[in-house]
PDB file of N, CA and C in Angstrom:
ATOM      1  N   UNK A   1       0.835  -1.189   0.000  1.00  0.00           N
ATOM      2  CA  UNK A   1       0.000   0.000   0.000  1.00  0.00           C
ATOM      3  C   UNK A   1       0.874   1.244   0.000  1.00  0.00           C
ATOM      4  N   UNK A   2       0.448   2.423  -0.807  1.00  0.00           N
ATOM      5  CA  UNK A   2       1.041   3.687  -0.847  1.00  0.00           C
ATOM      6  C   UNK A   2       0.038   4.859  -0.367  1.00  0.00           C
ATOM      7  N   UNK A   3       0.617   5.707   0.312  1.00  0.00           N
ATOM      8  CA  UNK A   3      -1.011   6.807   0.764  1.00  0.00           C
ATOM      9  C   UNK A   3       0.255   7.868   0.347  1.00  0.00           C
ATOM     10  N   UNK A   4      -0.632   8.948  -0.559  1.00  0.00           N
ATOM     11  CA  UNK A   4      -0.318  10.118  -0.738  1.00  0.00           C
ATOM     12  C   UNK A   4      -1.113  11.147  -0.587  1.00  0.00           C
ATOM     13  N   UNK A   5      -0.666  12.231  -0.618  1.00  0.00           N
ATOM     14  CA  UNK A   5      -1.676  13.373  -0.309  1.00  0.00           C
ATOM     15  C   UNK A   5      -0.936  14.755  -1.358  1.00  0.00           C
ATOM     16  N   UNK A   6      -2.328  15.268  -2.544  1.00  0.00           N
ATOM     17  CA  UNK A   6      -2.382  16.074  -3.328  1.00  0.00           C
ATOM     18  C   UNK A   6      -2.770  17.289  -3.014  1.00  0.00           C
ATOM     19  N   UNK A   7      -2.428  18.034  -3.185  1.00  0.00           N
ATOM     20  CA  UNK A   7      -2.894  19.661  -3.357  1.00  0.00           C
ATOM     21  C   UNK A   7      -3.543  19.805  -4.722  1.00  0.00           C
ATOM     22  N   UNK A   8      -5.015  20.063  -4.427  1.00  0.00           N
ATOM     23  CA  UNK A   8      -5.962  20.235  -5.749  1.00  0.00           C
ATOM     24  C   UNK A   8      -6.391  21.617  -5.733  1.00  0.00           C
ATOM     25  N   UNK A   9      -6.120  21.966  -6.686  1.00  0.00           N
ATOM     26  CA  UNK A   9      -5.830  23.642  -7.297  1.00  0.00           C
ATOM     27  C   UNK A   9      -7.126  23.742  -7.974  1.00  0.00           C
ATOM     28  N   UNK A  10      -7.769  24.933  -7.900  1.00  0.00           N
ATOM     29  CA  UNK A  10      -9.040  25.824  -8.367  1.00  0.00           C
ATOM     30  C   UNK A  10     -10.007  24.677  -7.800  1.00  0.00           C
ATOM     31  N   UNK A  11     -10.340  24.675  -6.353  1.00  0.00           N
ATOM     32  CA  UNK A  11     -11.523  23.976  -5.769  1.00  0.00           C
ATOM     33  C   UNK A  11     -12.418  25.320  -4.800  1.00  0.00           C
ATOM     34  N   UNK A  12     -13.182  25.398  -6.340  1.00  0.00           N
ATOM     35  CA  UNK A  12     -14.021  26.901  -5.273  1.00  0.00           C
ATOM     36  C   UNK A  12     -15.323  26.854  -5.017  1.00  0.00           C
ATOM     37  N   UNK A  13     -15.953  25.189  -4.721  1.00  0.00           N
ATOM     38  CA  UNK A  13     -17.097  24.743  -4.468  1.00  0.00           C
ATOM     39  C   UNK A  13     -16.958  24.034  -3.354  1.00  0.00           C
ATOM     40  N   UNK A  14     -18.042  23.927  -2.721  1.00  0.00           N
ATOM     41  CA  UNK A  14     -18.396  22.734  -1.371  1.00  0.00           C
ATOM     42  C   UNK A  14     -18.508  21.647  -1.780  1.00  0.00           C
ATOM     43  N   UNK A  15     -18.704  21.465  -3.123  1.00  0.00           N
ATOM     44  CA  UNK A  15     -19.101  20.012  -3.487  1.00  0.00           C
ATOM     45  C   UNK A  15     -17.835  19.475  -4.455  1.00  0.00           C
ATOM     46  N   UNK A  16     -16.885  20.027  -4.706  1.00  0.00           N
ATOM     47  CA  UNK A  16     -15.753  19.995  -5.474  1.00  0.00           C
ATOM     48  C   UNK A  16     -14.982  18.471  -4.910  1.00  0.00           C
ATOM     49  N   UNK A  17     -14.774  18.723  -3.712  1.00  0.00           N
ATOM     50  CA  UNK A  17     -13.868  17.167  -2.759  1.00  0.00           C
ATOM     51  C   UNK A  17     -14.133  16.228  -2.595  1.00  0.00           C
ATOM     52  N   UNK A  18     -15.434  16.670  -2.597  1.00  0.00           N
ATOM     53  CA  UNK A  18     -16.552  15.221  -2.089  1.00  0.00           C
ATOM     54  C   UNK A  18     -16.786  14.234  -3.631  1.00  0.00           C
ATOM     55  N   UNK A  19     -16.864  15.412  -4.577  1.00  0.00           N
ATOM     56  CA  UNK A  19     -16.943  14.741  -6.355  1.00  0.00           C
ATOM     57  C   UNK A  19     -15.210  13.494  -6.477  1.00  0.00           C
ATOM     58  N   UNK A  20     -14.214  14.434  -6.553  1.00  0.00           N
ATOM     59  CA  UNK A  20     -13.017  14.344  -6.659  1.00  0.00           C
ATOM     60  C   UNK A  20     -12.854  12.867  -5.476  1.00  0.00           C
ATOM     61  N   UNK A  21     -13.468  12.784  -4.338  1.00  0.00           N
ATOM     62  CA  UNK A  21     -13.467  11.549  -3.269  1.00  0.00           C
ATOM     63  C   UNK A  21     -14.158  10.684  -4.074  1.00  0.00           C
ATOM     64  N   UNK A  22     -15.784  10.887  -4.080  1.00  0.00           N
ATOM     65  CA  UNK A  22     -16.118   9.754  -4.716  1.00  0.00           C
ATOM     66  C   UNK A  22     -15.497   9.214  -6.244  1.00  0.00           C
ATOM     67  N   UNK A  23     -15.000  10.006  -7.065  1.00  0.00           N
ATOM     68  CA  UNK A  23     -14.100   9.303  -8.244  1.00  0.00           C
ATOM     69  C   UNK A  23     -13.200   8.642  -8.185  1.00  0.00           C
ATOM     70  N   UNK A  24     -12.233   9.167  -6.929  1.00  0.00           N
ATOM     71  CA  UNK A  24     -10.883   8.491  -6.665  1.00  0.00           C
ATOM     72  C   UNK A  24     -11.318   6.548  -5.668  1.00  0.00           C
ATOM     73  N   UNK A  25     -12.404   6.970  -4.909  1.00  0.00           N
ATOM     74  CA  UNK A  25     -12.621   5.713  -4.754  1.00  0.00           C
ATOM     75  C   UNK A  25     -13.411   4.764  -5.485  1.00  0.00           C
ATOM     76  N   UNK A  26     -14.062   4.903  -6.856  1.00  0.00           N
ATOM     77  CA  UNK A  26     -14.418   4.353  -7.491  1.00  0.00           C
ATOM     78  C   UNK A  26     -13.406   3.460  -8.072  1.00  0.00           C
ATOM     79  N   UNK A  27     -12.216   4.056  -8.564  1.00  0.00           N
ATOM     80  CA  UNK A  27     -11.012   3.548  -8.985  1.00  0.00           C
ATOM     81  C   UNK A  27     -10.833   2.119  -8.367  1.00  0.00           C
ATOM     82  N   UNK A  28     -10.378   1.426  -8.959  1.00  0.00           N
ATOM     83  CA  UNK A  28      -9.840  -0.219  -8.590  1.00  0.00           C
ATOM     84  C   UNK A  28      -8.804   0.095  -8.255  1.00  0.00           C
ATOM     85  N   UNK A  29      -8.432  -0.123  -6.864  1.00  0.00           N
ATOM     86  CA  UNK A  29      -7.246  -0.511  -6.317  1.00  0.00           C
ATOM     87  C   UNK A  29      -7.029   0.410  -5.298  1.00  0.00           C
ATOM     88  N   UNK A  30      -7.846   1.915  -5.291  1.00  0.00           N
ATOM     89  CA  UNK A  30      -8.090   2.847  -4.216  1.00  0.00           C
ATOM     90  C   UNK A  30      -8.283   2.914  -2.828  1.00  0.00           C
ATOM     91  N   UNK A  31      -7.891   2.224  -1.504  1.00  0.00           N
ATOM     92  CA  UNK A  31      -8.352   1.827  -0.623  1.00  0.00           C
ATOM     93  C   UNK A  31      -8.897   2.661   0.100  1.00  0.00           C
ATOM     94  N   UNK A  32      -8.385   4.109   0.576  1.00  0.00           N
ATOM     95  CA  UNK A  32      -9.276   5.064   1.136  1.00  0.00           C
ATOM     96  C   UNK A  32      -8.575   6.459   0.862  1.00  0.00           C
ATOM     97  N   UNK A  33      -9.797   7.015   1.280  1.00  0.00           N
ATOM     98  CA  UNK A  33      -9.561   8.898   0.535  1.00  0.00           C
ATOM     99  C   UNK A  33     -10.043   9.579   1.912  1.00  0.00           C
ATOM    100  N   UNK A  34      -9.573  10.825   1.548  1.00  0.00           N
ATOM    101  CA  UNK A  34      -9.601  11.764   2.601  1.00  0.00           C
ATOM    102  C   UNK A  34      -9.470  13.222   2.315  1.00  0.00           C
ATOM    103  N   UNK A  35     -10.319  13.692   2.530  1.00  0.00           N
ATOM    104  CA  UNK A  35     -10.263  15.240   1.661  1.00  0.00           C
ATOM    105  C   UNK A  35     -10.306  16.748   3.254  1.00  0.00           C
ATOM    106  N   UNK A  36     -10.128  17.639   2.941  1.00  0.00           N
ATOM    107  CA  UNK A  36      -9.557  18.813   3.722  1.00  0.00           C
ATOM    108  C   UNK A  36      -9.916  19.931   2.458  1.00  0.00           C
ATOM    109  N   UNK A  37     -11.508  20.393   3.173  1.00  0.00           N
ATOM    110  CA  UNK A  37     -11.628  21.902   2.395  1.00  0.00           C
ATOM    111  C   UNK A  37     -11.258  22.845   2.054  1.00  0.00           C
ATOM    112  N   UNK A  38     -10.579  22.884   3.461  1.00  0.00           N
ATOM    113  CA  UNK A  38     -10.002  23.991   4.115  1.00  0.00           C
ATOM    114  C   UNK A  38      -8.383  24.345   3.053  1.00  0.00           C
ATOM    115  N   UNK A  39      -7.789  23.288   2.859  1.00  0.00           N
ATOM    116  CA  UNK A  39      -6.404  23.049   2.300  1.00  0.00           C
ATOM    117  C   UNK A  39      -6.858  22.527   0.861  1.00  0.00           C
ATOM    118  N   UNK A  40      -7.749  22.257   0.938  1.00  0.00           N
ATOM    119  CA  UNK A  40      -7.937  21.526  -0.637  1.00  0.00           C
ATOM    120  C   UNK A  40      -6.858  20.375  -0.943  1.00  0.00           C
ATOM    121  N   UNK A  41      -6.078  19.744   0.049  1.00  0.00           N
ATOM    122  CA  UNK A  41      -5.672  18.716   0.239  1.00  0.00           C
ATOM    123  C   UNK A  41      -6.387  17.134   0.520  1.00  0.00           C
ATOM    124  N   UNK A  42      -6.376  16.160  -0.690  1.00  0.00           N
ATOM    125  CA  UNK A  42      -6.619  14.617  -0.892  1.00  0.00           C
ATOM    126  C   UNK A  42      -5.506  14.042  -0.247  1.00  0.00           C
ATOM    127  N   UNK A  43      -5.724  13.099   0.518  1.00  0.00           N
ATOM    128  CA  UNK A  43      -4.699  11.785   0.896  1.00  0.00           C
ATOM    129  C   UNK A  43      -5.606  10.985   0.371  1.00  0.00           C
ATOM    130  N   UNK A  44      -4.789  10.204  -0.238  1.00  0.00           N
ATOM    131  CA  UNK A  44      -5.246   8.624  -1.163  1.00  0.00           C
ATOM    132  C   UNK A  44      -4.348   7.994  -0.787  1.00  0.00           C
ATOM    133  N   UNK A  45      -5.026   6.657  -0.234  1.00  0.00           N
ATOM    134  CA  UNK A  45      -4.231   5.399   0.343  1.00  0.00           C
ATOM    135  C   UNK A  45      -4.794   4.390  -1.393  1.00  0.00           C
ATOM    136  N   UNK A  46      -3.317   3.907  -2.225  1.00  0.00           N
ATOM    137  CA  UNK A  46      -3.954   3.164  -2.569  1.00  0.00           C
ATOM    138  C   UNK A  46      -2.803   1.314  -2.905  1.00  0.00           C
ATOM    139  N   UNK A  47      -3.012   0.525  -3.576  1.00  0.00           N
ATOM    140  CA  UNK A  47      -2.956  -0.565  -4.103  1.00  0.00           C
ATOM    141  C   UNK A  47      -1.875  -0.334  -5.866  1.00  0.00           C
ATOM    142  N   UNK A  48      -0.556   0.018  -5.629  1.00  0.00           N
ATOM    143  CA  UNK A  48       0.727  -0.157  -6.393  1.00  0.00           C
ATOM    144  C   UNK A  48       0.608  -1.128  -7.391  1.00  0.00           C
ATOM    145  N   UNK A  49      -0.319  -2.134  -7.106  1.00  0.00           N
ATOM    146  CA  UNK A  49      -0.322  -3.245  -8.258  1.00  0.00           C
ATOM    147  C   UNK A  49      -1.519  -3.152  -8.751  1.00  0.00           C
ATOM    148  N   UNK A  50      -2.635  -2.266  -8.526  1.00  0.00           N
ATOM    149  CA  UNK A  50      -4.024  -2.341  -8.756  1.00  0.00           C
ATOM    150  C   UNK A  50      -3.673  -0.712  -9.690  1.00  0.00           C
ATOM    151  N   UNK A  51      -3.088   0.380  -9.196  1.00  0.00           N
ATOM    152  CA  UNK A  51      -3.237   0.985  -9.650  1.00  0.00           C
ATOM    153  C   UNK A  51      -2.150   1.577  -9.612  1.00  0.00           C
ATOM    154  N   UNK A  52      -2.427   3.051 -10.114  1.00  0.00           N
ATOM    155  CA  UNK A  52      -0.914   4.109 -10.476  1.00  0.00           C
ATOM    156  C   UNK A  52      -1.070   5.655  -9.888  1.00  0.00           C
ATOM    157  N   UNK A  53      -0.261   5.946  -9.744  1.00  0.00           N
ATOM    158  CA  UNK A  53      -0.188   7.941  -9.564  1.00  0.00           C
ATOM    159  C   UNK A  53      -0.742   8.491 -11.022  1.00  0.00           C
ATOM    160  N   UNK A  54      -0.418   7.985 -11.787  1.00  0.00           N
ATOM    161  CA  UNK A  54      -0.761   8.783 -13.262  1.00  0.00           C
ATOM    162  C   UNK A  54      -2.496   8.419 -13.375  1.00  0.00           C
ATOM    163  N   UNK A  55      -3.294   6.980 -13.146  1.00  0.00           N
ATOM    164  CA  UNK A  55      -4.452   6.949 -13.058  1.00  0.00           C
ATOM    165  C   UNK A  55      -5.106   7.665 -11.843  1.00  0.00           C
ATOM    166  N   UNK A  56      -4.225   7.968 -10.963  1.00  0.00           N
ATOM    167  CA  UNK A  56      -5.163   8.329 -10.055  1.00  0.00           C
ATOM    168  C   UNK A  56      -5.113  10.583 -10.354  1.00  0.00           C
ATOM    169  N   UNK A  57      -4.100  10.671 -11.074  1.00  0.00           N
ATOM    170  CA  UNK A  57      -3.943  12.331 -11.408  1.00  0.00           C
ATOM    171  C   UNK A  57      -4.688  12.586 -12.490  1.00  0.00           C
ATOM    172  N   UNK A  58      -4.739  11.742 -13.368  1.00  0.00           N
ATOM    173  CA  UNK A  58      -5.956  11.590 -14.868  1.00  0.00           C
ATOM    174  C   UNK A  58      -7.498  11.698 -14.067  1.00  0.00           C
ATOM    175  N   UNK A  59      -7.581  10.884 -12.652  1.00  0.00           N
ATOM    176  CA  UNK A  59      -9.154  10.992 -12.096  1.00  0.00           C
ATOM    177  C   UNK A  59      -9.161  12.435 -11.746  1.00  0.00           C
ATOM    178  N   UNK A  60      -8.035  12.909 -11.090  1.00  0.00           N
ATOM    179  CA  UNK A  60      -8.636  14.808 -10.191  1.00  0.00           C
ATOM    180  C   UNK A  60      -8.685  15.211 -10.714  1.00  0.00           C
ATOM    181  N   UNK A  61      -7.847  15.260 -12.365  1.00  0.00           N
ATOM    182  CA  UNK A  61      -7.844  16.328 -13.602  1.00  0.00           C
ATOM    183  C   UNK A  61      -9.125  16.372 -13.975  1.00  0.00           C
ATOM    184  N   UNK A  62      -9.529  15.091 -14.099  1.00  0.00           N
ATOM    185  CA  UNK A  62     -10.989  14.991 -14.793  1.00  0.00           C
ATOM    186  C   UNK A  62     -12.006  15.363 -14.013  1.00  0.00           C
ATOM    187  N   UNK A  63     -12.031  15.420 -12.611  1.00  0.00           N
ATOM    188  CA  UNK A  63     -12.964  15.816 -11.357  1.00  0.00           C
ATOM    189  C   UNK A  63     -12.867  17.464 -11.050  1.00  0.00           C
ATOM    190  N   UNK A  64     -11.512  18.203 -11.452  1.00  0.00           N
ATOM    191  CA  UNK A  64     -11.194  19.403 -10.795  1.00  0.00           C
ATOM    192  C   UNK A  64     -11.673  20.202 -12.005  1.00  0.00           C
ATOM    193  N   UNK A  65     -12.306  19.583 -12.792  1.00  0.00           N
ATOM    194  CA  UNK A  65     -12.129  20.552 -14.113  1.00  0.00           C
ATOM    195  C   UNK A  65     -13.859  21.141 -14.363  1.00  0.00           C
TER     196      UNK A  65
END
């Protein structure tokens, strides 16, 4: 298991983290998410053999946009 934590840039909604959470745990191999309004900071715990940093930055791009 790997847990990282992103800084997601232009989040100027209440509902922005919670979108961006539920996508990232939809993902196969995602084990848990964790979002911070306040910082607009994600920690993603996920699965190295299930998944990748590049699939999981392709999901916020596609969520933050």
């Amino acid at each position: 298991m790997k847990t990282i934590s992103v800084q997601i840039e232009k989040m100027s909604c209440g509902h922005c983290i919670p979108d961006v959470l539920e996508a990232l745990n939809a993902l196969h191999g995602v084990v848990s998410t964790n979002g911070n309004e306040n910082t607009d900071i994600v920690t993603i715990e996920y699965d190295e053999q299930q998944t990748n940093y590049s699939m999981i930055e392709a999901t916020v791009k596609k969520q933050a946009t």
